[in-house]
N, C-alpha and C. Protein backbone atom coordinates (compact mmCIF):
# COMPACT_ATOMS: atom_id res chain seq x y z
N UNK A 1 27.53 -3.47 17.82
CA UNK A 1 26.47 -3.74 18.78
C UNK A 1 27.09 -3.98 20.15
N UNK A 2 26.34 -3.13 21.30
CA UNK A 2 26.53 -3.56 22.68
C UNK A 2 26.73 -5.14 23.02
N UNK A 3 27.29 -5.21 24.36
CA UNK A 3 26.99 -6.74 24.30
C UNK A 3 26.55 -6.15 25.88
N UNK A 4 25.68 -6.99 26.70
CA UNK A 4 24.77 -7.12 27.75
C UNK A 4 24.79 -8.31 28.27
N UNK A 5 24.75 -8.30 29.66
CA UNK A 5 24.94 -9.56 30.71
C UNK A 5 24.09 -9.51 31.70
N UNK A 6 23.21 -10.55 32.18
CA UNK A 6 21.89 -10.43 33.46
C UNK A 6 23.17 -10.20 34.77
N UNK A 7 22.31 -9.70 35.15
CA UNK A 7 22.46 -9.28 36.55
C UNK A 7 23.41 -10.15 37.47
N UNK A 8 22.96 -12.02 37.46
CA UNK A 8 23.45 -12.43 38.50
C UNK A 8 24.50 -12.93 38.37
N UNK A 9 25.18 -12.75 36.69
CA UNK A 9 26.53 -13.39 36.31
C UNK A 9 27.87 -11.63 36.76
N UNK A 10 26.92 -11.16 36.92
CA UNK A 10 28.03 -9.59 37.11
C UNK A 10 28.04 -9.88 38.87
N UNK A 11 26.96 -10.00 39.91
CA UNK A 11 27.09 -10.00 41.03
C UNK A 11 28.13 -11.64 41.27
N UNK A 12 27.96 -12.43 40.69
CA UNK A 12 29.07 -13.59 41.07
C UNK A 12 30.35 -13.34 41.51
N UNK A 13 31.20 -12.46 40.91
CA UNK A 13 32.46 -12.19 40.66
C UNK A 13 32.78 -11.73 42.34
N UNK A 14 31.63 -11.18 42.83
CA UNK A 14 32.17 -11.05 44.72
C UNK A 14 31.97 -11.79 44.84
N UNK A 15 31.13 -12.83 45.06
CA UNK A 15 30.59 -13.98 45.82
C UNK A 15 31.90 -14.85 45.53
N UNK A 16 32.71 -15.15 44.29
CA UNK A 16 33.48 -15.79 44.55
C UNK A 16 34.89 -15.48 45.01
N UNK A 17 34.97 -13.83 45.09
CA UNK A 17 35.93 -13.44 46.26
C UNK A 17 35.67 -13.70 47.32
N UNK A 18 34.33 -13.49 48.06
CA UNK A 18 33.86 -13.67 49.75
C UNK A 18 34.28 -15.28 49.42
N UNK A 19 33.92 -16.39 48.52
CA UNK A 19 34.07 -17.57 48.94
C UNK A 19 36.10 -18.32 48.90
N UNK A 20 36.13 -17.42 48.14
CA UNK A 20 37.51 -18.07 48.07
C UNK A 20 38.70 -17.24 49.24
N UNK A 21 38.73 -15.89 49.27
CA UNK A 21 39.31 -14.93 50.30
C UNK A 21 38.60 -14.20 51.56
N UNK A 22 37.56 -14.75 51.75
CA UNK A 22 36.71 -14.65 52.59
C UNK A 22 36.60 -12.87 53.22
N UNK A 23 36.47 -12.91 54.29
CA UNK A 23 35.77 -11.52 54.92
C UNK A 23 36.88 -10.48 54.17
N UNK A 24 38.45 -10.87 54.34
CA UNK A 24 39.31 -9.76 53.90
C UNK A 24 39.57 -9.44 52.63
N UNK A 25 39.00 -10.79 51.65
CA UNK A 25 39.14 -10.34 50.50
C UNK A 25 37.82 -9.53 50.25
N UNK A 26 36.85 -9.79 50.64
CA UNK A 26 35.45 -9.07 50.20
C UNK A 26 35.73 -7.61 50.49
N UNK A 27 36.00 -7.20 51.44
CA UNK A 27 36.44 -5.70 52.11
C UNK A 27 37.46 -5.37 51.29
N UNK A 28 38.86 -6.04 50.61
CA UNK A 28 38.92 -5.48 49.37
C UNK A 28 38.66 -4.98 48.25
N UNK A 29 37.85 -6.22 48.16
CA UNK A 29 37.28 -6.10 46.51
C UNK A 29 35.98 -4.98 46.71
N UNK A 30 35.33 -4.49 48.06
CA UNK A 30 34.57 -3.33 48.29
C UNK A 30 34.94 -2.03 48.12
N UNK A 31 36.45 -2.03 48.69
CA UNK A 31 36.56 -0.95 48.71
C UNK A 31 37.39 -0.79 47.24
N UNK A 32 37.69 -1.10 46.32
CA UNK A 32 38.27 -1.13 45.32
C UNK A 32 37.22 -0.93 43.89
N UNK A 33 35.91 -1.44 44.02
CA UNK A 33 34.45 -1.83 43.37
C UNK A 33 33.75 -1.28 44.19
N UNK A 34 32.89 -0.28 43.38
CA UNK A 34 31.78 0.21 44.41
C UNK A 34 30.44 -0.57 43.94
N UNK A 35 30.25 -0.62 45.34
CA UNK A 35 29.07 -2.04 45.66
C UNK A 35 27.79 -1.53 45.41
N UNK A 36 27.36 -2.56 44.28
CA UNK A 36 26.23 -1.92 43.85
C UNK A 36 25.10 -3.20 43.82
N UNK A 37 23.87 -2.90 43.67
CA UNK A 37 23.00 -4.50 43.98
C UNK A 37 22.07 -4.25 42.32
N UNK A 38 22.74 -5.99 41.80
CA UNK A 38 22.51 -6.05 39.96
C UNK A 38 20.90 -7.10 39.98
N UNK A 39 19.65 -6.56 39.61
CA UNK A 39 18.61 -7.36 39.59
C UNK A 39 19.08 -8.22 38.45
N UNK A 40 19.11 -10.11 39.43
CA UNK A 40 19.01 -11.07 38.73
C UNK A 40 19.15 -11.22 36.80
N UNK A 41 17.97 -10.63 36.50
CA UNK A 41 17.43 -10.89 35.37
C UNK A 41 17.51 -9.54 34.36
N UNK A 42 18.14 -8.55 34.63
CA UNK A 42 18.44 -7.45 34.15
C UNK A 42 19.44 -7.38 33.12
N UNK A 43 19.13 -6.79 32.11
CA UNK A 43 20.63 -7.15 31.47
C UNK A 43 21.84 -5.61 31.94
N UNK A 44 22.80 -5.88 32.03
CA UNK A 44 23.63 -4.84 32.34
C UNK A 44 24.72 -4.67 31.12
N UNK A 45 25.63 -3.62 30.59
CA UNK A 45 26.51 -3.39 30.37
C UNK A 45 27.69 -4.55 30.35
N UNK A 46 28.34 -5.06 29.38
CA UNK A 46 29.14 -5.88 29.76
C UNK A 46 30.50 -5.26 30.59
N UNK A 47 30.92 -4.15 30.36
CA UNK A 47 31.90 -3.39 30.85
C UNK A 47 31.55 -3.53 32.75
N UNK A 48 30.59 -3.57 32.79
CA UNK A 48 29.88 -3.75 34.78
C UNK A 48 31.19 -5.34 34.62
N UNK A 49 30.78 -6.40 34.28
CA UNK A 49 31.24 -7.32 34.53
C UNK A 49 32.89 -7.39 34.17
N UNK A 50 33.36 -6.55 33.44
CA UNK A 50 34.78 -6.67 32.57
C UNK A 50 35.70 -6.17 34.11
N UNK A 51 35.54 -5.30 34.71
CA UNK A 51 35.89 -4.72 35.51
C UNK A 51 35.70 -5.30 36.82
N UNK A 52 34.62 -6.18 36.80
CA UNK A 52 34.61 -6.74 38.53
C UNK A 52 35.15 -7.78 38.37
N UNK A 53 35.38 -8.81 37.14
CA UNK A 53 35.98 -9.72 36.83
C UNK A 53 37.46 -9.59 36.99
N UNK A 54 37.82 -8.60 36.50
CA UNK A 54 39.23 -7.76 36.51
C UNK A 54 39.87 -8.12 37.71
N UNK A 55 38.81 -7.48 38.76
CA UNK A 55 38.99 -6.92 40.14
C UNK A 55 39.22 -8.64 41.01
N UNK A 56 38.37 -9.34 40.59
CA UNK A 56 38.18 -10.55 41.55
C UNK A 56 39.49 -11.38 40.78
N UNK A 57 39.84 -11.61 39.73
CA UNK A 57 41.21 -12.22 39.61
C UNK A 57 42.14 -11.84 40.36
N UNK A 58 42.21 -10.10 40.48
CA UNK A 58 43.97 -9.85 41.31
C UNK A 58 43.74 -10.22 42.56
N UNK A 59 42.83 -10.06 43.00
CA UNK A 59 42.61 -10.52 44.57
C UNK A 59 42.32 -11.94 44.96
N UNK A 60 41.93 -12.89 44.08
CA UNK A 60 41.72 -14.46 44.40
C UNK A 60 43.09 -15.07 43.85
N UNK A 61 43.67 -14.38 42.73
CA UNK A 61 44.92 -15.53 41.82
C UNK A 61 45.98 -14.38 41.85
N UNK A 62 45.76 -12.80 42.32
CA UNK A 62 46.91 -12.37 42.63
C UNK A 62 47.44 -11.62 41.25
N UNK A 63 47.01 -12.18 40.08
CA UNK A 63 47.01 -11.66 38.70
C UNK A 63 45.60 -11.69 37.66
N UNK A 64 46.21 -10.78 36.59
CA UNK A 64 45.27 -10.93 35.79
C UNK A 64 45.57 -11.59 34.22
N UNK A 65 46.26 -12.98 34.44
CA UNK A 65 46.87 -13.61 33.48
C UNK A 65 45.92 -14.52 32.88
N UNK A 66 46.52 -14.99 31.38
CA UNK A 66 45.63 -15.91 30.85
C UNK A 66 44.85 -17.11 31.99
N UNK A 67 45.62 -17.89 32.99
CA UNK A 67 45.31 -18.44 33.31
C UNK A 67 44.28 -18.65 34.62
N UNK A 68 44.01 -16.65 35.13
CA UNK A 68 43.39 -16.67 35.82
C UNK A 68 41.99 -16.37 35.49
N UNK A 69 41.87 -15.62 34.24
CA UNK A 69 40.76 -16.23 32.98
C UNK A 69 40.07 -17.03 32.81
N UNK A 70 40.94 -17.80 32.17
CA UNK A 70 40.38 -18.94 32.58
C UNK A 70 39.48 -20.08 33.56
N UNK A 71 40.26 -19.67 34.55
CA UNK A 71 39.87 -20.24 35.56
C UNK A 71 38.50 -19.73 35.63
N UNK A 72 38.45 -18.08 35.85
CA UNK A 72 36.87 -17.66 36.42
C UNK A 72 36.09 -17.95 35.27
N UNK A 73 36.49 -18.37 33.92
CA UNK A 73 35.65 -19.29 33.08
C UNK A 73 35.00 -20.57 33.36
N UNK A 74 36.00 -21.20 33.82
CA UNK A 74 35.20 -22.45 34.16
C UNK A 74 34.05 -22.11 35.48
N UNK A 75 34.49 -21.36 36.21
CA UNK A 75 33.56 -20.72 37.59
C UNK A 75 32.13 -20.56 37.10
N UNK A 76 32.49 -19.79 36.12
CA UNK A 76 30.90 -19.33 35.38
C UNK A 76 30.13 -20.37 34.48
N UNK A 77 31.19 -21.31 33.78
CA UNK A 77 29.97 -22.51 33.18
C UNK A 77 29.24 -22.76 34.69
N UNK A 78 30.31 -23.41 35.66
CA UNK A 78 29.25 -24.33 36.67
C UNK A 78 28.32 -23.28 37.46
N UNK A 79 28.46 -21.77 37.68
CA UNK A 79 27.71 -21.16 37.79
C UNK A 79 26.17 -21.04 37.07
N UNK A 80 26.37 -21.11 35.53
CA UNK A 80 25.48 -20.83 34.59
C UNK A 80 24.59 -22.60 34.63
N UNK A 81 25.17 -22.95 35.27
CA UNK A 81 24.70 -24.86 35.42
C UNK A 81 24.02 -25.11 36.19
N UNK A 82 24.34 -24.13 37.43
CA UNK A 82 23.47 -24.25 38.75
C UNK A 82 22.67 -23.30 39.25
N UNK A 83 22.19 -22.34 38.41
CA UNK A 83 21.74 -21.61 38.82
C UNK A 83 20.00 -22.27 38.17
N UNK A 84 18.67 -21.87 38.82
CA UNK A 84 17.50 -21.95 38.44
C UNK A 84 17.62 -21.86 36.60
N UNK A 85 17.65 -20.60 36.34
CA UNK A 85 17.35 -20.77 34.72
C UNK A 85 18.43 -21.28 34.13
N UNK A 86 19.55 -22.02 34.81
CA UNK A 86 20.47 -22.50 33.81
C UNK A 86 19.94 -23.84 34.16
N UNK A 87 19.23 -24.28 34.80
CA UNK A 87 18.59 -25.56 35.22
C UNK A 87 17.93 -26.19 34.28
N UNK A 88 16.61 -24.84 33.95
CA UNK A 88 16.10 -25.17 32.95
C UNK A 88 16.46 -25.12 31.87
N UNK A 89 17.02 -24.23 31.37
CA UNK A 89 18.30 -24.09 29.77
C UNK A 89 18.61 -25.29 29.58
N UNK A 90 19.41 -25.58 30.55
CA UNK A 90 20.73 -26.67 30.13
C UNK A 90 19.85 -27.92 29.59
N UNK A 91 18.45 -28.37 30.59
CA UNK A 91 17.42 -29.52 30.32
C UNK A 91 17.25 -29.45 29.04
N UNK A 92 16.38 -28.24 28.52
CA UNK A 92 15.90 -27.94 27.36
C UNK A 92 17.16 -28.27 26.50
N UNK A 93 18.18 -27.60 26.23
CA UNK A 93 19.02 -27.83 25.20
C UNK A 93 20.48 -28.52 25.30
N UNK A 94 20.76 -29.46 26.46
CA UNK A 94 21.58 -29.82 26.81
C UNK A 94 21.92 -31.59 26.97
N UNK A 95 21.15 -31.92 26.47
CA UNK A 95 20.88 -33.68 26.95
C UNK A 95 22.11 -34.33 26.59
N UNK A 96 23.18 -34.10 25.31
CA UNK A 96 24.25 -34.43 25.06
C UNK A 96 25.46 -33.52 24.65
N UNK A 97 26.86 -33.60 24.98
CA UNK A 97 27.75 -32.76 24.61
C UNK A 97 27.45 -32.54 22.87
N UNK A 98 27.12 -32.81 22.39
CA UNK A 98 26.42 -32.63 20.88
C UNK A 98 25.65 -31.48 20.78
N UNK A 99 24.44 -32.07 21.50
CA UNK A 99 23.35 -30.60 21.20
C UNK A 99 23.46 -29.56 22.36
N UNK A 100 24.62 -29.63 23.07
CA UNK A 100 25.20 -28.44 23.65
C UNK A 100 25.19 -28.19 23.01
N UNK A 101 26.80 -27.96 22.55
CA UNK A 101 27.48 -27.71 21.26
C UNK A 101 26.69 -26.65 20.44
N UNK A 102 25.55 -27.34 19.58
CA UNK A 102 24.48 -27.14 18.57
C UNK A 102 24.20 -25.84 19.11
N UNK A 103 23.55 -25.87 20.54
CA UNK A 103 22.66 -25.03 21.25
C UNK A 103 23.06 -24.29 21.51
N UNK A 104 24.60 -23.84 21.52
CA UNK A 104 25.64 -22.96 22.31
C UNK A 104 25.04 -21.54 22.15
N UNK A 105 24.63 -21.17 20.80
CA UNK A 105 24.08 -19.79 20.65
C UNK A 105 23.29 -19.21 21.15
N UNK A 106 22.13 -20.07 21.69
CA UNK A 106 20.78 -20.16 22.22
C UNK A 106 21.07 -20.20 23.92
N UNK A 107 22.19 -20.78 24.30
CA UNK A 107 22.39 -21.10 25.82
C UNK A 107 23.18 -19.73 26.01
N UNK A 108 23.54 -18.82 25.47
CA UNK A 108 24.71 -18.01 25.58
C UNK A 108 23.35 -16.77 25.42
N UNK A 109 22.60 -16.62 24.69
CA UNK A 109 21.97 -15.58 24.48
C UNK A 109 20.53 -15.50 25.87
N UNK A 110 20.76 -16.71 26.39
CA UNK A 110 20.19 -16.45 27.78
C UNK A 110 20.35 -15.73 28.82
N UNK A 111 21.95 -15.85 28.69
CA UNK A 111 22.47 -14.87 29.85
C UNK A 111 23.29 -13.55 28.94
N UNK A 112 23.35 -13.60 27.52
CA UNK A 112 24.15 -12.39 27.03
C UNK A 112 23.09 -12.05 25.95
N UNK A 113 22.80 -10.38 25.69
CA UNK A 113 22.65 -10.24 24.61
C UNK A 113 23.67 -9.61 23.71
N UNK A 114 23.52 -9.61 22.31
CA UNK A 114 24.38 -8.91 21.86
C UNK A 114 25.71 -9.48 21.36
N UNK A 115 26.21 -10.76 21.92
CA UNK A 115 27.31 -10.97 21.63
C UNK A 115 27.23 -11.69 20.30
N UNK A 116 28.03 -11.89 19.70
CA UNK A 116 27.98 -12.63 18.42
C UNK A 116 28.63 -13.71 18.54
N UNK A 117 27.83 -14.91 18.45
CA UNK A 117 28.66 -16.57 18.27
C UNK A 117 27.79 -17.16 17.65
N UNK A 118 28.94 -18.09 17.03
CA UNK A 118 28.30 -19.27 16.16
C UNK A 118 29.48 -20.52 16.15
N UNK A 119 28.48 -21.94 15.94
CA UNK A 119 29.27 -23.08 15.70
C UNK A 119 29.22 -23.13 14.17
N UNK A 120 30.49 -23.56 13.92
CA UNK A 120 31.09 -23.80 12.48
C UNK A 120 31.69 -25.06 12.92
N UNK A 121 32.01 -25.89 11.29
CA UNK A 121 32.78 -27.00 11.03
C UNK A 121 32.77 -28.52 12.16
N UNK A 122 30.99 -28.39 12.75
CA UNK A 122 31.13 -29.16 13.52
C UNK A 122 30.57 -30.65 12.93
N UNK A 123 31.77 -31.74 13.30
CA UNK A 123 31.48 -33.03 12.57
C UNK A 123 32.41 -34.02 13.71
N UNK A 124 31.72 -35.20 14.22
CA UNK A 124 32.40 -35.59 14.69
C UNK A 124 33.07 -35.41 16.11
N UNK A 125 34.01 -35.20 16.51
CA UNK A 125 34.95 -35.02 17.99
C UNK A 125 35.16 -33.29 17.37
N UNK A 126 34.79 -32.54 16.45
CA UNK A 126 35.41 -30.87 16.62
C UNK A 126 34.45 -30.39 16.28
N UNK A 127 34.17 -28.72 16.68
CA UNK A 127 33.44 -27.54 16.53
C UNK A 127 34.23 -26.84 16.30
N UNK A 128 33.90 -25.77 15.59
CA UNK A 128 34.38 -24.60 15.90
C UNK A 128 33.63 -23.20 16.88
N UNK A 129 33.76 -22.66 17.55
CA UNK A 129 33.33 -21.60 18.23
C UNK A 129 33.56 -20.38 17.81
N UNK A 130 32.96 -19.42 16.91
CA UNK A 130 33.27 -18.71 16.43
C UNK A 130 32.66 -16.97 17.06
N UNK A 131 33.41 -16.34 18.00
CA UNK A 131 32.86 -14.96 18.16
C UNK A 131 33.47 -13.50 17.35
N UNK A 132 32.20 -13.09 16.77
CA UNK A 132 32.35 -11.77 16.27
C UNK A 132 33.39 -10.79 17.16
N UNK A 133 32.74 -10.44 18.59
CA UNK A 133 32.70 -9.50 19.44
C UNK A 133 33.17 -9.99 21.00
N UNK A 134 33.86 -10.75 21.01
CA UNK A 134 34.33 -11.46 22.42
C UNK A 134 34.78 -10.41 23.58
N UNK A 135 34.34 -9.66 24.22
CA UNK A 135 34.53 -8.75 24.65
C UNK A 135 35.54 -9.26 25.89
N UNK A 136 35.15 -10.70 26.32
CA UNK A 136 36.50 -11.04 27.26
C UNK A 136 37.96 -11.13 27.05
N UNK A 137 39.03 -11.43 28.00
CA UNK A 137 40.32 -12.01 27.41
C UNK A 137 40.04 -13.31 27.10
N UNK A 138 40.79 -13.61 25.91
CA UNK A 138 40.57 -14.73 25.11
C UNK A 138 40.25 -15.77 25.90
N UNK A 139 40.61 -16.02 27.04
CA UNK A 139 41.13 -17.31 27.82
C UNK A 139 39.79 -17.98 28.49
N UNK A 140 38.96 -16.39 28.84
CA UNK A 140 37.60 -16.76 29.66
C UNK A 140 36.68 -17.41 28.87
N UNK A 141 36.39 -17.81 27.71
CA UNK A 141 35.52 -18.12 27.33
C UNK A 141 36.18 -19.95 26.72
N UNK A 142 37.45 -20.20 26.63
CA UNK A 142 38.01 -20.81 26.50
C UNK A 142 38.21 -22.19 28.15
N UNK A 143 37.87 -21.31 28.97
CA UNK A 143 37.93 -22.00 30.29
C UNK A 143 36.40 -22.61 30.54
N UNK A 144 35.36 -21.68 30.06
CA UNK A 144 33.98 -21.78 30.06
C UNK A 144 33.61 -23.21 29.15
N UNK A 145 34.58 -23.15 27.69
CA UNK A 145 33.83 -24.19 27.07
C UNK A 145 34.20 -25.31 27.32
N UNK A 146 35.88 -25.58 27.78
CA UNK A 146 36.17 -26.24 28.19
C UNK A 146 35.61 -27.02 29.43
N UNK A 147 35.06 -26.35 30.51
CA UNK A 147 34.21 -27.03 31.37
C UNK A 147 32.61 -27.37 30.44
N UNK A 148 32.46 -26.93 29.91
CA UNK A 148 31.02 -27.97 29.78
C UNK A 148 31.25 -28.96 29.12
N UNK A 149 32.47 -29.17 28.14
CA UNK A 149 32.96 -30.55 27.57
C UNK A 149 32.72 -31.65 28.68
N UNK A 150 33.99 -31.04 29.97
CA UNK A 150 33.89 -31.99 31.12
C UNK A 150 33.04 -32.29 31.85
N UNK A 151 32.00 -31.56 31.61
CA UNK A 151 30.67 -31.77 32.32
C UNK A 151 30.21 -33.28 31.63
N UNK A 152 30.36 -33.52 30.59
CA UNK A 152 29.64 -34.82 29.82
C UNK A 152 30.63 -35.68 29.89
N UNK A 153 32.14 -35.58 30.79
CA UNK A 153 33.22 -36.76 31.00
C UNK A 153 33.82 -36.76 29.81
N UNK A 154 34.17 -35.89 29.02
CA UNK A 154 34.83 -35.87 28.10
C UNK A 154 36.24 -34.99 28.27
N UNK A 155 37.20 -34.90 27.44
CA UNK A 155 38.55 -34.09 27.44
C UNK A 155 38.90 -33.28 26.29
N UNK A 156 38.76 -31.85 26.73
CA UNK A 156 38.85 -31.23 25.70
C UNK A 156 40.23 -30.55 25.27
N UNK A 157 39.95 -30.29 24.18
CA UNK A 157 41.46 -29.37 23.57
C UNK A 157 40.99 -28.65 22.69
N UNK A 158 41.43 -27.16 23.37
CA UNK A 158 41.60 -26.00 22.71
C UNK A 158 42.55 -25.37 21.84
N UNK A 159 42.80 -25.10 20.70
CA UNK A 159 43.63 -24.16 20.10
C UNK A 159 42.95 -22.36 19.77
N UNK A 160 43.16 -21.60 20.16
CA UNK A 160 42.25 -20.12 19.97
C UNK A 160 42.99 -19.64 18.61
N UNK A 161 42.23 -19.02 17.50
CA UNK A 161 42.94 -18.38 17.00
C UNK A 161 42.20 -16.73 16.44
N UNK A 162 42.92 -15.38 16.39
CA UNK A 162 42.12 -14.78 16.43
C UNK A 162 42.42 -14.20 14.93
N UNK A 163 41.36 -13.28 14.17
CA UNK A 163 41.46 -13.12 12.67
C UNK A 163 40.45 -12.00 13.23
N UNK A 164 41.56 -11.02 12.70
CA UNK A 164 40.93 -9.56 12.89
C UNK A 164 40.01 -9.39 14.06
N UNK A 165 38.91 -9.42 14.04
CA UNK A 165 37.80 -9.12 14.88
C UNK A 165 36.92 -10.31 15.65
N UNK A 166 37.05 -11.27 14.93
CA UNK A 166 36.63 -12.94 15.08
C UNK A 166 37.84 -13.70 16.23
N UNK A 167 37.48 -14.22 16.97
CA UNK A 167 38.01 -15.06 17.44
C UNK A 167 37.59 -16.31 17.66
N UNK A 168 38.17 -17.54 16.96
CA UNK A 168 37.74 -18.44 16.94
C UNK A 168 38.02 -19.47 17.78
N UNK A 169 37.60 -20.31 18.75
CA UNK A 169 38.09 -21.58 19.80
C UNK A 169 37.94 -22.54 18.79
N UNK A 170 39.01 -23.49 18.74
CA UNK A 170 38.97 -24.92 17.65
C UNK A 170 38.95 -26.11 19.12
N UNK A 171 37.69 -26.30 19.01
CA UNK A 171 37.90 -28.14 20.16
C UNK A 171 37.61 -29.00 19.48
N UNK A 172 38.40 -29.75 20.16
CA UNK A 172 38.59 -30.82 19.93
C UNK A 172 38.08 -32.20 21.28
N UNK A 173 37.73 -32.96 21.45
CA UNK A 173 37.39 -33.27 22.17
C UNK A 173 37.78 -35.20 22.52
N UNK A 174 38.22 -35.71 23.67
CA UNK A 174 38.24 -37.79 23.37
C UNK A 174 37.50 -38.01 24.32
């Protein structure tokens, strides 16, 4: 199965070149990405986003390493936090790092279709995060969960491990 992404999580990836490298990085990342305008609420191709994501790491962090992954992971929780319908999402299913957690499938299928996740083995301070089809590098979605831990003042720890086609995030959380 495809996996699919709305519109305004694929247009981010300039906005946080114009904000971080300003006029000269944007005129990079233009002429490198052809500029196209993604309706909000549309779902697109995840490959639209694999590639502008691509594009906005070498030009903001200079690489496209685990850790710059990451990073535009955490970009996109607080993105997906502040935006109008993540406003309302997060209300609806978000009141404690718990029924995050719980909700993760349901908060993820707002802005993705198609992807496959699920929480396993959750008891206590651990979850497991389990994706079928992770179409990112491991790291981005690992940077993502890690910020919403910290969103509730908590400290998380990740171990990733991947099994064939599954890749699983193990947190841990104090």
């Amino acid at each position: 199965m495809s996996v699919f992404l709305r519109g305004f999580m694929i247009d981010n990836d300039r906005e946080k070149v114009a904000k971080v490298k300003g006029k000269v990085g944007l005129a990079e990342f233009d002429k490198r990405i052809e500029k196209k305008h993604y309706f909000p609420t549309k779902l697109y191709p995840i490959e639209e986003s694999l590639i502008r994501q691509k594009t906005a790491a070498e030009i903001i962090y200079g690489k496209t390493d685990a850790e710059a992954y990451r990073k535009l992971g955490i970009w996109d929780y607080k993105l997906m936090q502040d935006t109008q319908i993540g406003k309302v999402i997060f209300k609806l299913f978000s009141s404690t790092l718990e029924k995050t957690i719980e909700n993760f499938k349901k908060l993820m299928e707002t802005f993705y279709t198609g992807l496959n996740c699920d929480i396993e083995n959750m008891q206590g301070n651990k979850a497991d995060f389990v994706f079928g089809n992770d179409p990112y590098p491991e790291t981005y979605f690992q940077g993502l969960i890690e910020e919403g831990v910290r969103s509730f003042q908590k400290i998380p720890q990740i171990k990733i491990e991947q099994i064939g086609v599954k890749r699983i995030f193990h947190l841990t959380w104090e």
